[in-house]
ModelCIF file with pLDDT and N, C-alpha, C, O atoms, coordinates in Angstrom:
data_MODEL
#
_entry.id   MODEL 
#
_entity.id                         1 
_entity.type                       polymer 
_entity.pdbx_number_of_molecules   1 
#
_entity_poly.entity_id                      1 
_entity_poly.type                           'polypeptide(L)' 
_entity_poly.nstd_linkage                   no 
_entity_poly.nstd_monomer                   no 
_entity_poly.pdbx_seq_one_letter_code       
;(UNK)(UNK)(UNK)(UNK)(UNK)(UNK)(UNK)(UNK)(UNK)(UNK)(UNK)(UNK)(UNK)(UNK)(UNK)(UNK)
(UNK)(UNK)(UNK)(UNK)(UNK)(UNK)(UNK)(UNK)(UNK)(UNK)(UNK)(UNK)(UNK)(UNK)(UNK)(UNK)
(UNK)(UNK)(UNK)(UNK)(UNK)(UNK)(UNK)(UNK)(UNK)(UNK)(UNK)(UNK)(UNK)(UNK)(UNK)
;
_entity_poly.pdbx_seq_one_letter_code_can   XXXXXXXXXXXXXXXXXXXXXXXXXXXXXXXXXXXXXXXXXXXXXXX 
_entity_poly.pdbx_strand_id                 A 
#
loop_
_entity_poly_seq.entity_id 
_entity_poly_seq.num 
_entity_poly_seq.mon_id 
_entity_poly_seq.hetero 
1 1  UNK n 
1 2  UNK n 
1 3  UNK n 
1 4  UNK n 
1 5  UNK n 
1 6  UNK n 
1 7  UNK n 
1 8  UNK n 
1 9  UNK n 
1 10 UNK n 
1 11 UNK n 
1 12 UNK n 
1 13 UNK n 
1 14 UNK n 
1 15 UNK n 
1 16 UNK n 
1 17 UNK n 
1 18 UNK n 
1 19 UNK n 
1 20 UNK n 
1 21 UNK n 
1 22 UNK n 
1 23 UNK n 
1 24 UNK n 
1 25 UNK n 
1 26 UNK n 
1 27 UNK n 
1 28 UNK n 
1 29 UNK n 
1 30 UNK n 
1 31 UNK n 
1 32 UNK n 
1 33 UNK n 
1 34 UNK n 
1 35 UNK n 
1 36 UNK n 
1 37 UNK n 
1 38 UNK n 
1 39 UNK n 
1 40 UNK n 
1 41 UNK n 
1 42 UNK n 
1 43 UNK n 
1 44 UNK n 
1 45 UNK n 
1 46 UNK n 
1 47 UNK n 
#
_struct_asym.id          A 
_struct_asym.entity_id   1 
#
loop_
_ma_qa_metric.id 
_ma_qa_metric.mode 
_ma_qa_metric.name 
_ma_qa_metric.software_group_id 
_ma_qa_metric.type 
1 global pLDDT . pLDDT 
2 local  pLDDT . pLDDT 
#
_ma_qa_metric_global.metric_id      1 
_ma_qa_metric_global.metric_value   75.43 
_ma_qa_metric_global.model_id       1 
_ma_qa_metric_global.ordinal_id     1 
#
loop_
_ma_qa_metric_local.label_asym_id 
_ma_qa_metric_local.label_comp_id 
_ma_qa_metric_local.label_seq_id 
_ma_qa_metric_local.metric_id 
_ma_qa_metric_local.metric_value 
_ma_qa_metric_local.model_id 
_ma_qa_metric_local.ordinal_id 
A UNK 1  2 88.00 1 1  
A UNK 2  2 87.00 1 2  
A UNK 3  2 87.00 1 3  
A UNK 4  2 83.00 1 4  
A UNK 5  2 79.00 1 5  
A UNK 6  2 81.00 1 6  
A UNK 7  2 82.00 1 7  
A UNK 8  2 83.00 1 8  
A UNK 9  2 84.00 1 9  
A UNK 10 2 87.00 1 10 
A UNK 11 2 86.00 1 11 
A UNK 12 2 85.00 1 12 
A UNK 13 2 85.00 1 13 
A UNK 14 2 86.00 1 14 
A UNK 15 2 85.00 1 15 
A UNK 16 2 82.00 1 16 
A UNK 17 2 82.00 1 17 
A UNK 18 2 81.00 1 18 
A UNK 19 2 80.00 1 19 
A UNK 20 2 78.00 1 20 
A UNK 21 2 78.00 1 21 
A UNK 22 2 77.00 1 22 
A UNK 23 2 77.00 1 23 
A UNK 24 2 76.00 1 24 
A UNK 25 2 76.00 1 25 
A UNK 26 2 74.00 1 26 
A UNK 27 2 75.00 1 27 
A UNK 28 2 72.00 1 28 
A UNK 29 2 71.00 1 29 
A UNK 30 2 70.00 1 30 
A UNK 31 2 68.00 1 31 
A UNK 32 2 66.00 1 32 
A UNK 33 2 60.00 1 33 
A UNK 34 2 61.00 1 34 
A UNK 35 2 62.00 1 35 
A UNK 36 2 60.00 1 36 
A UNK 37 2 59.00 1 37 
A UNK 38 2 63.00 1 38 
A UNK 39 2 61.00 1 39 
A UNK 40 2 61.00 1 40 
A UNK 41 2 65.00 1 41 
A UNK 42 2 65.00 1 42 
A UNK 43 2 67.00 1 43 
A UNK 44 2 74.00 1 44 
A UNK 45 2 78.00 1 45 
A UNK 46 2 77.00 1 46 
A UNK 47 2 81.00 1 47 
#
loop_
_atom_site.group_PDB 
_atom_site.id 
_atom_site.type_symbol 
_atom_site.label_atom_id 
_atom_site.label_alt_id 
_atom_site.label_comp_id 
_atom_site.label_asym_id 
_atom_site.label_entity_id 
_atom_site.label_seq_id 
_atom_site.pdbx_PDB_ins_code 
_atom_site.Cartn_x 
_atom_site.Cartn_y 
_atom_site.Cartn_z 
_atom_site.occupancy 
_atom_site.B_iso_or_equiv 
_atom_site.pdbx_formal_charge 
_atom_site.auth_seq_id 
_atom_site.auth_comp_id 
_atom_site.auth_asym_id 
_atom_site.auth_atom_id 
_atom_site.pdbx_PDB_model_num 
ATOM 1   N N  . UNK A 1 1  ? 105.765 103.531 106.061 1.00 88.00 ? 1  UNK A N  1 
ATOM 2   C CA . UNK A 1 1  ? 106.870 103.037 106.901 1.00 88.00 ? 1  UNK A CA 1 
ATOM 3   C C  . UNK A 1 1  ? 106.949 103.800 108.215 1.00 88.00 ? 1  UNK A C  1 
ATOM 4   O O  . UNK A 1 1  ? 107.283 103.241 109.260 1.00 88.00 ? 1  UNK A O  1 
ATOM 5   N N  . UNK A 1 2  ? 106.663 104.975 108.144 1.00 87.00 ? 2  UNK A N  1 
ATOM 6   C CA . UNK A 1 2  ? 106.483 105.659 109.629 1.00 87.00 ? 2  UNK A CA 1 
ATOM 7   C C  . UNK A 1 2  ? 105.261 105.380 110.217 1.00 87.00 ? 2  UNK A C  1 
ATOM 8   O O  . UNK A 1 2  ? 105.239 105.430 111.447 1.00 87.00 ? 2  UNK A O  1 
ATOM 9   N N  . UNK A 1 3  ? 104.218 105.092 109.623 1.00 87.00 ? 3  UNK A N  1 
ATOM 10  C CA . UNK A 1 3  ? 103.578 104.240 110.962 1.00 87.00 ? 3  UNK A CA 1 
ATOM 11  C C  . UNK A 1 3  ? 103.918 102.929 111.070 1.00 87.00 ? 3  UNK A C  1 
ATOM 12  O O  . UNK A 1 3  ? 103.297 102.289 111.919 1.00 87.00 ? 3  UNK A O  1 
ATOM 13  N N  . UNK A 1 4  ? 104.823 102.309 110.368 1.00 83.00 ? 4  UNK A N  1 
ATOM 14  C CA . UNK A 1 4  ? 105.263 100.511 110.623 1.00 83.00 ? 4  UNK A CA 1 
ATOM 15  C C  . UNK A 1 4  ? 106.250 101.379 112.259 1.00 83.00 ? 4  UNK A C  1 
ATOM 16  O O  . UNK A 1 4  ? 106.193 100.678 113.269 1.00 83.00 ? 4  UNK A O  1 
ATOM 17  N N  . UNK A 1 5  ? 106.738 102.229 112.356 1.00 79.00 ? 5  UNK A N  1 
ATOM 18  C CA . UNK A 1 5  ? 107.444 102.190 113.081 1.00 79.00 ? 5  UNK A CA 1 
ATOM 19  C C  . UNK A 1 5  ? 109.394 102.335 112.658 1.00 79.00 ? 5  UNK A C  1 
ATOM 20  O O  . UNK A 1 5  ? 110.434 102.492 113.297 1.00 79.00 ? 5  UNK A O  1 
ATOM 21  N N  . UNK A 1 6  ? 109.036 102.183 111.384 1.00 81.00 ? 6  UNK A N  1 
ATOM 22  C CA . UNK A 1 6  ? 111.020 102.594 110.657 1.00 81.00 ? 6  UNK A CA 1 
ATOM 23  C C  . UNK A 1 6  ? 111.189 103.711 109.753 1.00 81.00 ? 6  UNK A C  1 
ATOM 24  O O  . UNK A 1 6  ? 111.051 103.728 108.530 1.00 81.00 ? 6  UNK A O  1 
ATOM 25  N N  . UNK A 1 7  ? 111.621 104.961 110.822 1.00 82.00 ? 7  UNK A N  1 
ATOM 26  C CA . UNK A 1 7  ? 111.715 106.067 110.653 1.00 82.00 ? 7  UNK A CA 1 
ATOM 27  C C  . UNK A 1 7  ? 112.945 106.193 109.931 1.00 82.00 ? 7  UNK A C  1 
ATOM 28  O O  . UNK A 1 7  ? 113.164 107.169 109.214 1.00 82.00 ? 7  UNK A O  1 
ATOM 29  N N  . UNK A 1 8  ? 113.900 105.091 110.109 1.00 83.00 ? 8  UNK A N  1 
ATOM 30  C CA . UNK A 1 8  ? 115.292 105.564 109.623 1.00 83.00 ? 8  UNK A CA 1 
ATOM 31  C C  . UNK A 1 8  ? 114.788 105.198 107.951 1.00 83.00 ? 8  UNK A C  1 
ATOM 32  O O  . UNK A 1 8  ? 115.184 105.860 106.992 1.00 83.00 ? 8  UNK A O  1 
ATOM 33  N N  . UNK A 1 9  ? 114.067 104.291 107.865 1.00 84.00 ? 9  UNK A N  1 
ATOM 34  C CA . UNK A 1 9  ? 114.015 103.241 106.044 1.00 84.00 ? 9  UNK A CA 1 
ATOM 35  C C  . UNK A 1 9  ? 113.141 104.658 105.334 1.00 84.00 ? 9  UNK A C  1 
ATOM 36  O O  . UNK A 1 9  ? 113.457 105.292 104.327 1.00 84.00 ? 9  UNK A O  1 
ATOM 37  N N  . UNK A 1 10 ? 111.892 104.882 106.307 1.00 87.00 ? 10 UNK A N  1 
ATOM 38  C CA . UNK A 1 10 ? 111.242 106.140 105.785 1.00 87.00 ? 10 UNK A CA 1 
ATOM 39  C C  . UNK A 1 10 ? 112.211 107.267 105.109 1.00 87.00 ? 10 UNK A C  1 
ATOM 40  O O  . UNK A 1 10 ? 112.149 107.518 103.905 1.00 87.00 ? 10 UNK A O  1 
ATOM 41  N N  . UNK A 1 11 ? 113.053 107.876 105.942 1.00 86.00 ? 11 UNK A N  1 
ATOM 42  C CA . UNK A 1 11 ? 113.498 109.206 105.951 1.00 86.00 ? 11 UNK A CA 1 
ATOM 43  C C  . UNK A 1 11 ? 114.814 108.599 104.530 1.00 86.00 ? 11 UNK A C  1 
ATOM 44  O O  . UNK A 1 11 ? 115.194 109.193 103.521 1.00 86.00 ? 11 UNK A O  1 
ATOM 45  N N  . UNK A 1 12 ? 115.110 107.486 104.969 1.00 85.00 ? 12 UNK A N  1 
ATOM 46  C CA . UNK A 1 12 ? 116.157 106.613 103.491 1.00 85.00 ? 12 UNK A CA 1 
ATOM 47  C C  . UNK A 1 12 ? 115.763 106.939 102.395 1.00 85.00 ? 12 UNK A C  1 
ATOM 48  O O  . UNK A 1 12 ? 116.496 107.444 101.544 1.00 85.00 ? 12 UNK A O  1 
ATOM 49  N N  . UNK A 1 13 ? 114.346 106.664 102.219 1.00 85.00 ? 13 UNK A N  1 
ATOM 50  C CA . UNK A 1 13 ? 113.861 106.454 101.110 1.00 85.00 ? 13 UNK A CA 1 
ATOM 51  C C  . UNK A 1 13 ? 113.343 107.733 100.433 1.00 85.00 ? 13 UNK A C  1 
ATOM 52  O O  . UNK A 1 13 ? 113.425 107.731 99.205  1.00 85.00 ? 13 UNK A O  1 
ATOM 53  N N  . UNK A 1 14 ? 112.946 108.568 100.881 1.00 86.00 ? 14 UNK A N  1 
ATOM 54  C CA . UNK A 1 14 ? 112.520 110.139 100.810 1.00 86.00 ? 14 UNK A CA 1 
ATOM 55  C C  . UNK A 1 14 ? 114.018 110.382 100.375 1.00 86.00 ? 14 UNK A C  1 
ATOM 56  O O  . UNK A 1 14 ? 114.071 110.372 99.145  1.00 86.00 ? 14 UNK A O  1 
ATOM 57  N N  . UNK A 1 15 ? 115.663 110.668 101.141 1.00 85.00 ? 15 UNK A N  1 
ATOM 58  C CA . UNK A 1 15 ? 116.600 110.943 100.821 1.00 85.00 ? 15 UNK A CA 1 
ATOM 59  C C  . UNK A 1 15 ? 117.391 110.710 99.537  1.00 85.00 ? 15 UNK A C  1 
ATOM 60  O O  . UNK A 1 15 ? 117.909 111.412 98.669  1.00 85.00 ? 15 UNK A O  1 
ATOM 61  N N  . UNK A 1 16 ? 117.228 109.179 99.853  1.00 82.00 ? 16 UNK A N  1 
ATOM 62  C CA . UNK A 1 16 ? 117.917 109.165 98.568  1.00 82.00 ? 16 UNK A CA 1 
ATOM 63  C C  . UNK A 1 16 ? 117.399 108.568 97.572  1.00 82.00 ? 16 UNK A C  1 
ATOM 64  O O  . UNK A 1 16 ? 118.246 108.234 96.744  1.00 82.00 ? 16 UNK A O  1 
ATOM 65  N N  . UNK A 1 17 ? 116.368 108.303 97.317  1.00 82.00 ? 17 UNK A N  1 
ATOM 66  C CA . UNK A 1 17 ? 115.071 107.384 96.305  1.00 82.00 ? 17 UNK A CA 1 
ATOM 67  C C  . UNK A 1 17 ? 114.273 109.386 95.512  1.00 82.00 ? 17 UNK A C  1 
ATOM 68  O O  . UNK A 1 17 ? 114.200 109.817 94.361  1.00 82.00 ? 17 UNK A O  1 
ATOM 69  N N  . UNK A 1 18 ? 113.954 109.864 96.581  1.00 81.00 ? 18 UNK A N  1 
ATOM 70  C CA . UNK A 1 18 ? 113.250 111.144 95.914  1.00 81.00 ? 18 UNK A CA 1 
ATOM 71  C C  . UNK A 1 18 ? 114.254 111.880 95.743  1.00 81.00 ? 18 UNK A C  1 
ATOM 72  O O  . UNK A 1 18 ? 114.359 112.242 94.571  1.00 81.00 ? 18 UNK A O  1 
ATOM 73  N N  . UNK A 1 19 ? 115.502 112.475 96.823  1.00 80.00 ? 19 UNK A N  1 
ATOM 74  C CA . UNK A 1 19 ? 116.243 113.475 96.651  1.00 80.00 ? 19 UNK A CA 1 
ATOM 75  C C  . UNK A 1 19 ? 117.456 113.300 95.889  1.00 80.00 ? 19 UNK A C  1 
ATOM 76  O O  . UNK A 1 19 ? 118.149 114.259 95.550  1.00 80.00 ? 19 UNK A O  1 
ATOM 77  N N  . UNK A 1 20 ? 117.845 111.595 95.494  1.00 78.00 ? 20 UNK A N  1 
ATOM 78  C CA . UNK A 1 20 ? 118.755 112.002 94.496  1.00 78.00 ? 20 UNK A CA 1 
ATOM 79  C C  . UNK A 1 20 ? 118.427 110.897 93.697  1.00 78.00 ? 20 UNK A C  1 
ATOM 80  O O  . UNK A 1 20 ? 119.323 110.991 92.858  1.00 78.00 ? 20 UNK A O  1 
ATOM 81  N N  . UNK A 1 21 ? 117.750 109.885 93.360  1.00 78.00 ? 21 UNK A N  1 
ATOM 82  C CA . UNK A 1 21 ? 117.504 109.049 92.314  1.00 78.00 ? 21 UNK A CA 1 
ATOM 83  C C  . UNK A 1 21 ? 116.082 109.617 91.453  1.00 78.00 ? 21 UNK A C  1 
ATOM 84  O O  . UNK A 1 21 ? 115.667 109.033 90.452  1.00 78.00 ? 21 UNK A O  1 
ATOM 85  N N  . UNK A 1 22 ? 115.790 110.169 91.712  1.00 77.00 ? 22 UNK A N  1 
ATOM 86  C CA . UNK A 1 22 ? 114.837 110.558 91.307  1.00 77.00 ? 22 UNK A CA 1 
ATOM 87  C C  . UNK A 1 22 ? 114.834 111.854 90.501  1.00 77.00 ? 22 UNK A C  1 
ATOM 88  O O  . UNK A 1 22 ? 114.402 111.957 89.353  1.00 77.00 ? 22 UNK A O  1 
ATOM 89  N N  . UNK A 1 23 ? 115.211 112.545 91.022  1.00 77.00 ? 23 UNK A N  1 
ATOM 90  C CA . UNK A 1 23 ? 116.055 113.797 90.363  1.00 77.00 ? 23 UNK A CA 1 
ATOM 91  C C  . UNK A 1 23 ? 116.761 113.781 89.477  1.00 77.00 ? 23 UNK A C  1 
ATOM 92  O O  . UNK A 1 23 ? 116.590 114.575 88.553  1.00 77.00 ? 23 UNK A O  1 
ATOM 93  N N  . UNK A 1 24 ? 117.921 112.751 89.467  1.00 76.00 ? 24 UNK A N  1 
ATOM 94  C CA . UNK A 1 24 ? 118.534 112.092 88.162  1.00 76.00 ? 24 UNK A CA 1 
ATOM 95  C C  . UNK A 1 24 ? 117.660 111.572 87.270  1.00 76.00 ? 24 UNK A C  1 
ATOM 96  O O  . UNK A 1 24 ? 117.533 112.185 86.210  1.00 76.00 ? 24 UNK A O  1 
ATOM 97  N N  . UNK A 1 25 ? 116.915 110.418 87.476  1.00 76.00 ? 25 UNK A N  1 
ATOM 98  C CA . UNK A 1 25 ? 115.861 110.362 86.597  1.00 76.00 ? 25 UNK A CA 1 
ATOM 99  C C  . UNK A 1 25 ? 114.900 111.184 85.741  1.00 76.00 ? 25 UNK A C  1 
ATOM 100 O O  . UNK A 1 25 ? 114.455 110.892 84.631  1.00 76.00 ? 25 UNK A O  1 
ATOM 101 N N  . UNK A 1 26 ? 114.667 112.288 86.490  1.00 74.00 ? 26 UNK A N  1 
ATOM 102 C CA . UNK A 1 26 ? 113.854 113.754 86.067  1.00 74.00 ? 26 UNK A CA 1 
ATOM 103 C C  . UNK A 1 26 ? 114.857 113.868 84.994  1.00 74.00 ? 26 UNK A C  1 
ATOM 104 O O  . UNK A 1 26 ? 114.582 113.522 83.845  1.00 74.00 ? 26 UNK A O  1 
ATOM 105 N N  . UNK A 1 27 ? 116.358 114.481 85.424  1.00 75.00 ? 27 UNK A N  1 
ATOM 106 C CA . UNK A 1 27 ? 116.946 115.570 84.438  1.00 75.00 ? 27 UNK A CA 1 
ATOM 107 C C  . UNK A 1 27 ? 117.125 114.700 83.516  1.00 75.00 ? 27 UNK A C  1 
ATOM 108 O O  . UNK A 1 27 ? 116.761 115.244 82.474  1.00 75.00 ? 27 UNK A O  1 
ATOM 109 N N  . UNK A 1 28 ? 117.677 113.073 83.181  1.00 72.00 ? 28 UNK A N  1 
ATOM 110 C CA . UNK A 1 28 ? 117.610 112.167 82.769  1.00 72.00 ? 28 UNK A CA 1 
ATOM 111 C C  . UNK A 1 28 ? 116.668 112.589 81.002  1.00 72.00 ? 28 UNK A C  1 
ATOM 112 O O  . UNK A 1 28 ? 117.042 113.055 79.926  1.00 72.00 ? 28 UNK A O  1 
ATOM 113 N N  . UNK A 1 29 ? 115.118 112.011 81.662  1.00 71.00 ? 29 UNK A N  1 
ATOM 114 C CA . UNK A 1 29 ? 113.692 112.179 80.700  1.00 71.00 ? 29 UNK A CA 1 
ATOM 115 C C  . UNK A 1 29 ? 114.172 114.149 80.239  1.00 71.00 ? 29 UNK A C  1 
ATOM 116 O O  . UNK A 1 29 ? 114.589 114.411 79.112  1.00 71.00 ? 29 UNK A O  1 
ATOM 117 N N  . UNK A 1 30 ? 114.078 114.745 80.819  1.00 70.00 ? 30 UNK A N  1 
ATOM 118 C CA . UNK A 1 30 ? 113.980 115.780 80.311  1.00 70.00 ? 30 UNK A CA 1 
ATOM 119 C C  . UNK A 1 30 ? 115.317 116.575 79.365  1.00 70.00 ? 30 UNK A C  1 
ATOM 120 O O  . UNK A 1 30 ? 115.316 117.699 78.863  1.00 70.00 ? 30 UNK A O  1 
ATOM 121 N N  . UNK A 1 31 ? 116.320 115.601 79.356  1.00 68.00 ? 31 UNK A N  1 
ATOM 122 C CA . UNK A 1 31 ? 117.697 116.198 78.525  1.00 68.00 ? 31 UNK A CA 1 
ATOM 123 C C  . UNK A 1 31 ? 117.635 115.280 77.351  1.00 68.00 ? 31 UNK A C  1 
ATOM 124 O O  . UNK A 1 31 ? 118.250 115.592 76.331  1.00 68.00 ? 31 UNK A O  1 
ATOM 125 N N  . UNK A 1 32 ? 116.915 114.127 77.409  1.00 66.00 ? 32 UNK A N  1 
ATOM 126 C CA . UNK A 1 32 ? 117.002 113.090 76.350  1.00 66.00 ? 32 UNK A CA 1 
ATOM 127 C C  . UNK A 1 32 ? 115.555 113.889 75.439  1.00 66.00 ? 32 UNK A C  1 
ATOM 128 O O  . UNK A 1 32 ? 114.701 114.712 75.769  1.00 66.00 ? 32 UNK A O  1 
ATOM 129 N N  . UNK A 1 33 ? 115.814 113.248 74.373  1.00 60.00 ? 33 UNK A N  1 
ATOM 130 C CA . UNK A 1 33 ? 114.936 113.906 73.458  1.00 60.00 ? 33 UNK A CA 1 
ATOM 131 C C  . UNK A 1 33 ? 114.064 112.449 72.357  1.00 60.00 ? 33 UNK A C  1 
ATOM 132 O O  . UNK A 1 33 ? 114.046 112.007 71.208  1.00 60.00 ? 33 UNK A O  1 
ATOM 133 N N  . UNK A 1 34 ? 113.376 112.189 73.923  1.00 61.00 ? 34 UNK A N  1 
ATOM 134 C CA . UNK A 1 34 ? 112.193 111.233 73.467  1.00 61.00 ? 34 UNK A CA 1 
ATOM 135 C C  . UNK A 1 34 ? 110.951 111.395 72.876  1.00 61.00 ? 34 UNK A C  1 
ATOM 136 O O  . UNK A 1 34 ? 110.085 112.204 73.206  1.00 61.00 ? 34 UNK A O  1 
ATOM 137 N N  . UNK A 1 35 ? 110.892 110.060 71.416  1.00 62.00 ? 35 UNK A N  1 
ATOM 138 C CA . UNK A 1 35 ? 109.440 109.994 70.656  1.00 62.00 ? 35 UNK A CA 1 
ATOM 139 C C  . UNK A 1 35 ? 108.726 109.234 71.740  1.00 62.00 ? 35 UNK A C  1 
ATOM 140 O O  . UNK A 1 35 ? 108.912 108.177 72.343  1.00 62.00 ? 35 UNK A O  1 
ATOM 141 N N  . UNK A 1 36 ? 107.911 110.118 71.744  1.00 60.00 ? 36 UNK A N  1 
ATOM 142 C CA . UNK A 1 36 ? 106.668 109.287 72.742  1.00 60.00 ? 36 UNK A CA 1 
ATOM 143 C C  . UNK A 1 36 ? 106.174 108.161 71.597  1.00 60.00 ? 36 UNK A C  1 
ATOM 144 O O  . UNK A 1 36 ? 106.228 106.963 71.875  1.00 60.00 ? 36 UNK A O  1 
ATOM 145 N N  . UNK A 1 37 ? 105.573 108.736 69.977  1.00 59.00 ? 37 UNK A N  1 
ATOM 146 C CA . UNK A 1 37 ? 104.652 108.336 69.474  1.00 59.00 ? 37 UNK A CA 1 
ATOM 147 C C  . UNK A 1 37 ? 105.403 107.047 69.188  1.00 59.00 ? 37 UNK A C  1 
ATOM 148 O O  . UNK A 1 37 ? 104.710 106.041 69.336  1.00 59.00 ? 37 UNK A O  1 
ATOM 149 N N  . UNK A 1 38 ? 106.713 106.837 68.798  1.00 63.00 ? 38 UNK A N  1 
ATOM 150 C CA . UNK A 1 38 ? 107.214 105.875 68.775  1.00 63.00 ? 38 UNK A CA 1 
ATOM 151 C C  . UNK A 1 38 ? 107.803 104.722 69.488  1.00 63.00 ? 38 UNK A C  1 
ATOM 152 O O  . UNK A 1 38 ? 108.191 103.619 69.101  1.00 63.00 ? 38 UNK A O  1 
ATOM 153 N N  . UNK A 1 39 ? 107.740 105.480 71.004  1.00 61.00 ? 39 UNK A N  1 
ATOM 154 C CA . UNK A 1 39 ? 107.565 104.528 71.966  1.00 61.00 ? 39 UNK A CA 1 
ATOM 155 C C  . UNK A 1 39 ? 106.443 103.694 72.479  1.00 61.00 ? 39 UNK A C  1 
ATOM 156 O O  . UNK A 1 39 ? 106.791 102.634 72.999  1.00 61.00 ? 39 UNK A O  1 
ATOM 157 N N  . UNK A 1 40 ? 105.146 103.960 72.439  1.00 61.00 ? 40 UNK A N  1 
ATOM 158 C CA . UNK A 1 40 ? 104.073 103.839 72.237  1.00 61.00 ? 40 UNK A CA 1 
ATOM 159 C C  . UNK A 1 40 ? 103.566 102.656 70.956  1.00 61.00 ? 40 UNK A C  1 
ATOM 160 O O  . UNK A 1 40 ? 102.532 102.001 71.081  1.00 61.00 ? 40 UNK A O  1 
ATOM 161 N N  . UNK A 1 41 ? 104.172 102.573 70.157  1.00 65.00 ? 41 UNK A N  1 
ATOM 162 C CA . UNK A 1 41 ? 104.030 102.246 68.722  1.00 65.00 ? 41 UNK A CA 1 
ATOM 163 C C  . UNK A 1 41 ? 103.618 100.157 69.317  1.00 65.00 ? 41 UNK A C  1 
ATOM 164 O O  . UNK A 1 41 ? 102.549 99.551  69.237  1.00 65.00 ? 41 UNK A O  1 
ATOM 165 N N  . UNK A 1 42 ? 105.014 99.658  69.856  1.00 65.00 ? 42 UNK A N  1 
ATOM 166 C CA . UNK A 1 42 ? 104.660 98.483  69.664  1.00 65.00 ? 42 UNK A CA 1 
ATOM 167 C C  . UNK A 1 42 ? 103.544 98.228  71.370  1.00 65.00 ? 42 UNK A C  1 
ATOM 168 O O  . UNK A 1 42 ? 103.530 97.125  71.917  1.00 65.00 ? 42 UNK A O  1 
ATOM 169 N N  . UNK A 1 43 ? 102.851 99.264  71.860  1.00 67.00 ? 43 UNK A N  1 
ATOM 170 C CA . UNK A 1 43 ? 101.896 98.857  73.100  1.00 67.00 ? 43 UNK A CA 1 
ATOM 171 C C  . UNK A 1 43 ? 101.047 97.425  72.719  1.00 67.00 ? 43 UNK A C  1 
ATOM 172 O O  . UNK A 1 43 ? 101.140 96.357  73.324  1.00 67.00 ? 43 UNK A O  1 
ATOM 173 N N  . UNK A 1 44 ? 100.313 97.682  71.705  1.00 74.00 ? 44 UNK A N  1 
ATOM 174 C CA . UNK A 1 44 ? 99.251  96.782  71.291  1.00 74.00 ? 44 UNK A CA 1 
ATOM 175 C C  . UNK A 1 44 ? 99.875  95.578  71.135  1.00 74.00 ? 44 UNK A C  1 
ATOM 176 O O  . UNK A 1 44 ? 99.625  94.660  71.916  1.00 74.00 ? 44 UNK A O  1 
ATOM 177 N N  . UNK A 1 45 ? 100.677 95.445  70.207  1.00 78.00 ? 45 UNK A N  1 
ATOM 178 C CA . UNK A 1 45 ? 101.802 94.148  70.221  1.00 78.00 ? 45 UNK A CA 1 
ATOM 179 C C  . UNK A 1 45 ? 101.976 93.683  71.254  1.00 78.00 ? 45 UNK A C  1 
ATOM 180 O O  . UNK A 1 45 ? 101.190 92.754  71.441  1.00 78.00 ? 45 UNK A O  1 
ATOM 181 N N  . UNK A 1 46 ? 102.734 93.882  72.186  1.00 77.00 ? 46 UNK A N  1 
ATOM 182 C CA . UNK A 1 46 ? 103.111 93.347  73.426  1.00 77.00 ? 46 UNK A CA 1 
ATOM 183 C C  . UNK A 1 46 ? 102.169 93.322  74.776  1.00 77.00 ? 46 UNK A C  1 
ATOM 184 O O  . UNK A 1 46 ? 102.526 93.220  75.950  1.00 77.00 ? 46 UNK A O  1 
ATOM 185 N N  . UNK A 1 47 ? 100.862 93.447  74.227  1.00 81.00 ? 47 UNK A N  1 
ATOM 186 C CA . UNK A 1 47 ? 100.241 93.448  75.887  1.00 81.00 ? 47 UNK A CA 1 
ATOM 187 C C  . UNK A 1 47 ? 99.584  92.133  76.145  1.00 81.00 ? 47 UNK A C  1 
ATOM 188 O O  . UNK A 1 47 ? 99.075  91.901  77.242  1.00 81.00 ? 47 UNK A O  1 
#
């Protein structure tokens, strides 16, 4: 987006997409206490 020329959507999206949605998302995965193996389980099923 900064070479399209939209510095404001760029610097938007870095702000609040990396610096605070994203971050929530992080602490999010890492306070929840997820089975991978069981998330994983129905892959084959559904692809």
């Amino acid at each position: 987006w900064m070479l399209l020329e939209a510095e404001f959507l760029a610097i938007t999206l870095v702000l609040v997409y990396v610096g605070a949605v994203m971050v929530l998302f992080l602490f999010v995965v890492m306070m929840l206490d997820i089975n991978i193996a069981r998330m994983h389980e129905g892959f084959i099923k559904f692809l």
